[in-house]
Structures are given as structure tokens and as C-alpha cells.
N, C-alpha and C. Protein backbone atom coordinates (compact mmCIF):
# COMPACT_ATOMS: atom_id res chain seq x y z
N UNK A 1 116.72 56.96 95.76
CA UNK A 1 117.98 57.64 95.62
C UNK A 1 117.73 59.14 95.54
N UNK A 2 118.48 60.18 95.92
CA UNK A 2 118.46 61.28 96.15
C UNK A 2 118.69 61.99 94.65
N UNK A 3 118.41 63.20 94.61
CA UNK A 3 118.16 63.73 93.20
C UNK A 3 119.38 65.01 93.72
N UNK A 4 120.61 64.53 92.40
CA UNK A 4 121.77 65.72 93.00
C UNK A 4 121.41 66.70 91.71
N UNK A 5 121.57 68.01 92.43
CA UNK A 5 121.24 69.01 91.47
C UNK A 5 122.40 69.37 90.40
N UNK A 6 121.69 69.88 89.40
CA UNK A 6 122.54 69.40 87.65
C UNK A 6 123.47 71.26 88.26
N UNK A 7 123.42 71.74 88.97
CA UNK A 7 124.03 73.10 89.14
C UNK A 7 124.05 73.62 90.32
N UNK A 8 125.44 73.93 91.17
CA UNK A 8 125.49 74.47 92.35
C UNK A 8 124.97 75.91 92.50
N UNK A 9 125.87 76.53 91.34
CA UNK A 9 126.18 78.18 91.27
C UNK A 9 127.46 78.38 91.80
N UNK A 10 128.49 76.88 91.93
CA UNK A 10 129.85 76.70 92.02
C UNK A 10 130.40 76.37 91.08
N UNK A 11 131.39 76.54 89.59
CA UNK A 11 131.66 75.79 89.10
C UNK A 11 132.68 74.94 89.37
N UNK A 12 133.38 74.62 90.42
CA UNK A 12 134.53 73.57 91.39
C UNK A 12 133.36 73.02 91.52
N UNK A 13 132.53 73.04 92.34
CA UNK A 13 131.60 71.94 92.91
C UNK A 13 131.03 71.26 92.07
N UNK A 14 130.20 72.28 90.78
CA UNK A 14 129.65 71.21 90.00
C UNK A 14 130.34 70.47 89.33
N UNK A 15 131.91 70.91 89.20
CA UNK A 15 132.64 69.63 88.46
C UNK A 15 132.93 68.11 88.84
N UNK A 16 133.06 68.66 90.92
CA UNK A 16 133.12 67.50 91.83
C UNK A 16 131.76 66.32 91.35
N UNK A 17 130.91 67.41 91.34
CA UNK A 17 129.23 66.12 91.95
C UNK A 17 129.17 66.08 90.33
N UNK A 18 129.47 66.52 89.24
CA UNK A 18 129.38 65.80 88.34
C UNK A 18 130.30 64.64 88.19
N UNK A 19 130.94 64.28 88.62
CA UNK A 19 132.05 63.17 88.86
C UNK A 19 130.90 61.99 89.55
N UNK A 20 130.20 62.09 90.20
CA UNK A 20 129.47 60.97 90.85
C UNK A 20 128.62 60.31 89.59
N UNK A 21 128.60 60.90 88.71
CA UNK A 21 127.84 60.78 87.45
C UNK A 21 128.69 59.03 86.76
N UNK A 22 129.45 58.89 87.44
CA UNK A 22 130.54 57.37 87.20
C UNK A 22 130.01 56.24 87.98
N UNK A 23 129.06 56.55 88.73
CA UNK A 23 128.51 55.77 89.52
C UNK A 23 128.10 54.75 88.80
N UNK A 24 127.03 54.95 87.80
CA UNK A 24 125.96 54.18 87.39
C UNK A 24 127.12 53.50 86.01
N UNK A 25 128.14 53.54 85.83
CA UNK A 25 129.02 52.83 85.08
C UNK A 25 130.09 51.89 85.67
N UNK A 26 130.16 52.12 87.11
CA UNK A 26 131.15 51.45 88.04
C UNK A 26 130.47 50.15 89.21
N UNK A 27 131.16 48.86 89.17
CA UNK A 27 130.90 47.93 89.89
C UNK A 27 130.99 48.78 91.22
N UNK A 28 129.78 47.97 92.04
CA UNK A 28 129.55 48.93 93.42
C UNK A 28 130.79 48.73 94.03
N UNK A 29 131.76 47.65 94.39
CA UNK A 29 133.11 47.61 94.80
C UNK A 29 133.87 48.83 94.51
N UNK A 30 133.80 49.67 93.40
CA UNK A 30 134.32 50.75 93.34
C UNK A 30 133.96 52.31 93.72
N UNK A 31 132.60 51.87 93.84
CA UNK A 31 132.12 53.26 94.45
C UNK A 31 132.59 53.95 95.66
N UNK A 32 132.85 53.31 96.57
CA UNK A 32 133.83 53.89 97.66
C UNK A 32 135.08 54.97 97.43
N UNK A 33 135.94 54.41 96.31
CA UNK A 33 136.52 55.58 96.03
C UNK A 33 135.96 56.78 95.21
N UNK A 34 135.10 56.62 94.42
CA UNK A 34 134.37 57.91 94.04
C UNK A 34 134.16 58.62 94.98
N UNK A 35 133.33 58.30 95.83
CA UNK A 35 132.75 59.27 96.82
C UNK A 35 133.93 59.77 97.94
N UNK A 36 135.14 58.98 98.09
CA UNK A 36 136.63 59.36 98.95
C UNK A 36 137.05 60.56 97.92
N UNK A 37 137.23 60.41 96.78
CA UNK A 37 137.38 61.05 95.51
C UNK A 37 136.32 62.45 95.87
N UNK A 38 135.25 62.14 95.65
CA UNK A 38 133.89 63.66 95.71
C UNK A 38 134.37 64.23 97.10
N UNK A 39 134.57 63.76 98.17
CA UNK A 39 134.66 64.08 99.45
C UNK A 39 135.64 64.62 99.49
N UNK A 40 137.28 64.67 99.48
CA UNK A 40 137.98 65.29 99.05
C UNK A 40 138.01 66.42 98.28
N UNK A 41 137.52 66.32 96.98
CA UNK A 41 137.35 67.51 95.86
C UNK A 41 136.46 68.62 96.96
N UNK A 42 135.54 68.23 97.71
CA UNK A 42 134.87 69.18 97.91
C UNK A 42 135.21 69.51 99.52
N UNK A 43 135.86 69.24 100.09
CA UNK A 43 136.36 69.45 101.53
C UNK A 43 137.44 70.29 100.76
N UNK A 44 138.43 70.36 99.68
CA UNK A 44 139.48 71.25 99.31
C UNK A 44 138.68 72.24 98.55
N UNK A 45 137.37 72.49 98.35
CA UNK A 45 136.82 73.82 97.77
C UNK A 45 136.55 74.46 98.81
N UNK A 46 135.89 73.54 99.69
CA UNK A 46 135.80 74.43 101.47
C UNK A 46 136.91 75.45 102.14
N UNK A 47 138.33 74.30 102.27
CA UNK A 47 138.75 75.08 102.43
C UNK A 47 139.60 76.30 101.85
N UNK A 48 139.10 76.34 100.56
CA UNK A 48 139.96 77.43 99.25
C UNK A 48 139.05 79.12 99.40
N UNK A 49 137.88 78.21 100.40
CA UNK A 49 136.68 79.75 100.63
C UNK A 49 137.55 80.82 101.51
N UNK A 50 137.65 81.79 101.00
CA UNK A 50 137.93 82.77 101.72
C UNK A 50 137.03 83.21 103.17
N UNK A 51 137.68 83.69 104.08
CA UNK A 51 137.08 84.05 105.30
C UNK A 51 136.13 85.38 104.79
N UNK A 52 134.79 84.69 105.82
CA UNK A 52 133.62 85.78 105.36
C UNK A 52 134.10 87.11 105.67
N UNK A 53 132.99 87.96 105.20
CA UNK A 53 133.58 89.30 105.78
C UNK A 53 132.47 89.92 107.00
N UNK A 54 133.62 90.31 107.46
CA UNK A 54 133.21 90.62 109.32
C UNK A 54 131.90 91.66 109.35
N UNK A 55 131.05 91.53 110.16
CA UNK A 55 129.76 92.58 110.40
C UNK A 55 130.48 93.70 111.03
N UNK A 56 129.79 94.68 109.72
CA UNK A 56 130.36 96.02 110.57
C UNK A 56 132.29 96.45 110.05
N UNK A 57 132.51 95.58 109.48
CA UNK A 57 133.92 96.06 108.80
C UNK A 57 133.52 97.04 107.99
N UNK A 58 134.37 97.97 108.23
CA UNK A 58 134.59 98.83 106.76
C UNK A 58 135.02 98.18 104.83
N UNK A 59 134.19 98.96 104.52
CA UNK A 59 135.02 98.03 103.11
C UNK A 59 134.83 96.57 102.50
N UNK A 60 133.98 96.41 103.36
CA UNK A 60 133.94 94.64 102.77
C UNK A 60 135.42 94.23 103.44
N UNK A 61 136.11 94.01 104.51
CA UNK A 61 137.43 93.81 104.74
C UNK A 61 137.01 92.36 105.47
N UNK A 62 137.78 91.66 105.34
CA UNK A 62 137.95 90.47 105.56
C UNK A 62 138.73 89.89 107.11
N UNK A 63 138.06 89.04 107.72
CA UNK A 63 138.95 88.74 108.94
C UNK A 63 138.17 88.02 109.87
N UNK A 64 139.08 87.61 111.08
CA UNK A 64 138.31 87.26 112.08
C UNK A 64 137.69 87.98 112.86
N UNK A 65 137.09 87.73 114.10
CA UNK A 65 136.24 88.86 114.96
C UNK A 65 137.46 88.74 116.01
């Protein structure tokens, strides 16, 4: 089994993957929704990321190319 790290340097994320931490208390029949559950939480931190900032913008300004 894979070793999930105790700290992103996200605290949204580490709250998500600490949630998998239910695993080892839940009949495997239920694990499916945990991880629909983790997968979610963390596809909606994705998209809460702000757009990078452009090479060469002034200012740190934000946008597309």
C-alpha cells in the first residue's frame, strides 16, 4: 500500500487525504464512496486554484496568454 503523506503544504487537501484515514475503519463495500468523496473534495480544490500568473506580466497579473 502506498504511503500518503501526513502534509501537503495545502491545508484543503490535507483535510481531503486525511479523510481516507476512514479507510482502515470501513467494510471494503464502503470504500468506494470515500475515495468518490476524496476525489471530489480534491477536483473542487483544483478548480478553486486561481489562474497562474502569465510569464512576463507586469505585476504578478493574472490571466490567460
Amino acid at each position: 500500500m502506498s504511503v500518503v503523506p501526513q502534509e501537503t503544504g495545502d491545508e484543503r487537501v490535507d483535510a481531503i487525504v486525511a479523510g481516507l484515514a476512514r479507510l482502515g475503519e470501513l467494510p471494503v463495500s464502503e470504500h468506494v464512496a470515500v475515495f468518490d468523496e476524496t476525489f471530489s473534495g480534491l477536483e473542487g480544490v483544483l478548480a478553486a486554484v486561481e489562474e497562474p500568473v502569465r510569464e512576463g506580466a507586469p505585476d504578478g497579473a493574472v490571466g490567460r496568454r
